[in-house]
C-alpha atoms as a PDB file:
ATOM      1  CA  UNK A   1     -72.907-125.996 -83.043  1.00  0.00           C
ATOM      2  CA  UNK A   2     -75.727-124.327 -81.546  1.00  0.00           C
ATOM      3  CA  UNK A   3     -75.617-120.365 -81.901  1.00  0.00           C
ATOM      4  CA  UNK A   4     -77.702-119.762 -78.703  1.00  0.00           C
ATOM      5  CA  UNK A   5     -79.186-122.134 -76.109  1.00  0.00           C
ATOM      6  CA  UNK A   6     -83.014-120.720 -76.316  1.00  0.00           C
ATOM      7  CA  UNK A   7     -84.016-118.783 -72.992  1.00  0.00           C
ATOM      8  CA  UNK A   8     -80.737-119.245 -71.399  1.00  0.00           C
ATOM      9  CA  UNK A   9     -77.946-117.962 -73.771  1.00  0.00           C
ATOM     10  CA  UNK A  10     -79.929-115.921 -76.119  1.00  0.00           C
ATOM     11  CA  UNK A  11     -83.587-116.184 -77.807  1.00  0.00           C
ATOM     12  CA  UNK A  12     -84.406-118.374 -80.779  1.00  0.00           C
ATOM     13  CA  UNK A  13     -87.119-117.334 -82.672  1.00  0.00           C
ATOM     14  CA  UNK A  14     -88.137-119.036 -86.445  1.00  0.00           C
ATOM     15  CA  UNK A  15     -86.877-117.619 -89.714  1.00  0.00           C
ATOM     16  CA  UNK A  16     -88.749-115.138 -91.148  1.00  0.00           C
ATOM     17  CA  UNK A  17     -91.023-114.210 -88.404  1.00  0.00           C
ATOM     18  CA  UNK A  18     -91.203-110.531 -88.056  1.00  0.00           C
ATOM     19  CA  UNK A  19     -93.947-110.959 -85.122  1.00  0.00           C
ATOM     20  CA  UNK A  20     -92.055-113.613 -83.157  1.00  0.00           C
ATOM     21  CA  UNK A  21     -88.715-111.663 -83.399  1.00  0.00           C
ATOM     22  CA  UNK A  22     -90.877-108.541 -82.150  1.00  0.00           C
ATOM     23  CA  UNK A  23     -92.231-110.333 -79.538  1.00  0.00           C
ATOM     24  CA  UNK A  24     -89.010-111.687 -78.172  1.00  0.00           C
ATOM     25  CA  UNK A  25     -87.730-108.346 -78.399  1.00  0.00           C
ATOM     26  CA  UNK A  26     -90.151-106.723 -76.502  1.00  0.00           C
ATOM     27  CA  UNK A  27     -89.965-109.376 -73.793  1.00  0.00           C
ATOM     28  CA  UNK A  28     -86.143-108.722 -73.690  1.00  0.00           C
ATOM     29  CA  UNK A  29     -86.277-105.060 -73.280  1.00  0.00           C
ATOM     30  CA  UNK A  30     -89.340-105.696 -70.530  1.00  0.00           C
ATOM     31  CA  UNK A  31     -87.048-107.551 -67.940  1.00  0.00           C
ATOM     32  CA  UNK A  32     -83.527-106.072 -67.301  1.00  0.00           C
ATOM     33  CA  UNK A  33     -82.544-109.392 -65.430  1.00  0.00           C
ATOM     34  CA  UNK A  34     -83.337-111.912 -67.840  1.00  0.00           C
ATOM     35  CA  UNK A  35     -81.183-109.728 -70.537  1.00  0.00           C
ATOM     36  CA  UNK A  36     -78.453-109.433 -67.923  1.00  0.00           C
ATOM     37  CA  UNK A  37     -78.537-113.470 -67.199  1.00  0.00           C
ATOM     38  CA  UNK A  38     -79.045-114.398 -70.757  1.00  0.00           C
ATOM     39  CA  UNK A  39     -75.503-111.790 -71.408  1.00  0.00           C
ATOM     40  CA  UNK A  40     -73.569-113.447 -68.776  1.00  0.00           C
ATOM     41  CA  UNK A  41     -74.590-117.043 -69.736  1.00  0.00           C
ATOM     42  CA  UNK A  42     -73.431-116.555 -73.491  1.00  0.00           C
ATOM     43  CA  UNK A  43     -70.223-114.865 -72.249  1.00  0.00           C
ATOM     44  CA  UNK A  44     -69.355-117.428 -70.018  1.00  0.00           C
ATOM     45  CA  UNK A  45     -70.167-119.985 -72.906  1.00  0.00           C
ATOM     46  CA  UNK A  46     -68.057-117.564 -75.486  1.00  0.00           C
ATOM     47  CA  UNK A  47     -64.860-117.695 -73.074  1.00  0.00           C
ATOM     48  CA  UNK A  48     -65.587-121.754 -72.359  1.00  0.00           C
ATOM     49  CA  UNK A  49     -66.331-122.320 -75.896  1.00  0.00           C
ATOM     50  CA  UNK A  50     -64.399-120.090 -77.776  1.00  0.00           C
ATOM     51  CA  UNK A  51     -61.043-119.161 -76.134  1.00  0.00           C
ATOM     52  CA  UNK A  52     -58.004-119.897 -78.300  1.00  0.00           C
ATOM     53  CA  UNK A  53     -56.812-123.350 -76.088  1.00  0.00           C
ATOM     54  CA  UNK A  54     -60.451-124.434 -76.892  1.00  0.00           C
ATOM     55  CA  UNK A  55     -60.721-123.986 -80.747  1.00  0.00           C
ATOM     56  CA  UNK A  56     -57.178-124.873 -81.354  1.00  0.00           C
ATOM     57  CA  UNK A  57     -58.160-128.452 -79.160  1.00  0.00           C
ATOM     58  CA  UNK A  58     -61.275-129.019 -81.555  1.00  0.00           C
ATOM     59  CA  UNK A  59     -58.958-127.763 -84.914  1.00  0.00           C
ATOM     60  CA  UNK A  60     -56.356-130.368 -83.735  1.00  0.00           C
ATOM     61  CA  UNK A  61     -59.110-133.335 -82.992  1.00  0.00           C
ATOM     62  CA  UNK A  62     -60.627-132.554 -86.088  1.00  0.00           C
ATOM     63  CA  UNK A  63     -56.971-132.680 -87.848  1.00  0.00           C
ATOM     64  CA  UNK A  64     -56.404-136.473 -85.837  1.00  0.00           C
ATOM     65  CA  UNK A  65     -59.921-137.852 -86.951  1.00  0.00           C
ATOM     66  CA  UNK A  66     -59.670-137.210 -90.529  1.00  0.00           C
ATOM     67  CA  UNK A  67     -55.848-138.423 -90.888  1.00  0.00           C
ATOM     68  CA  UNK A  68     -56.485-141.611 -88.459  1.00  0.00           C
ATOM     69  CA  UNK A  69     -59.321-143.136 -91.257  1.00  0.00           C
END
């Protein structure tokens, strides 16, 4: 599972890359609507995602795959 969608839920930037990380953060704190999308797109992917009736539907799939081999 991906922990955020890059530009859309969140911003991806490689491991270990202080001036990368720096530079996405500076872009974030230059535009107050893409951080406000960005929060609203990973909250409405948390609560679509993440909500109990979710996980407990991929727990119980997961449960059916491994005891139907």
């Amino acid at each position: 599972m991906v922990a955020a969608h890059d530009g859309v839920t969140g911003v991806v930037v490689p491991p270990n890359d202080s001036s990368a990380l720096g530079a996405a953060l500076r872009g974030l704190l230059a535009d107050d609507a893409l951080r406000r999308r960005m929060g609203e797109a990973a909250r409405a992917r948390a609560v679509a995602e993440f909500d109990r009736p979710a996980m407990l539907e991929r727990v119980m799939a997961g449960y059916i795959d491994v005891l139907t081999r």
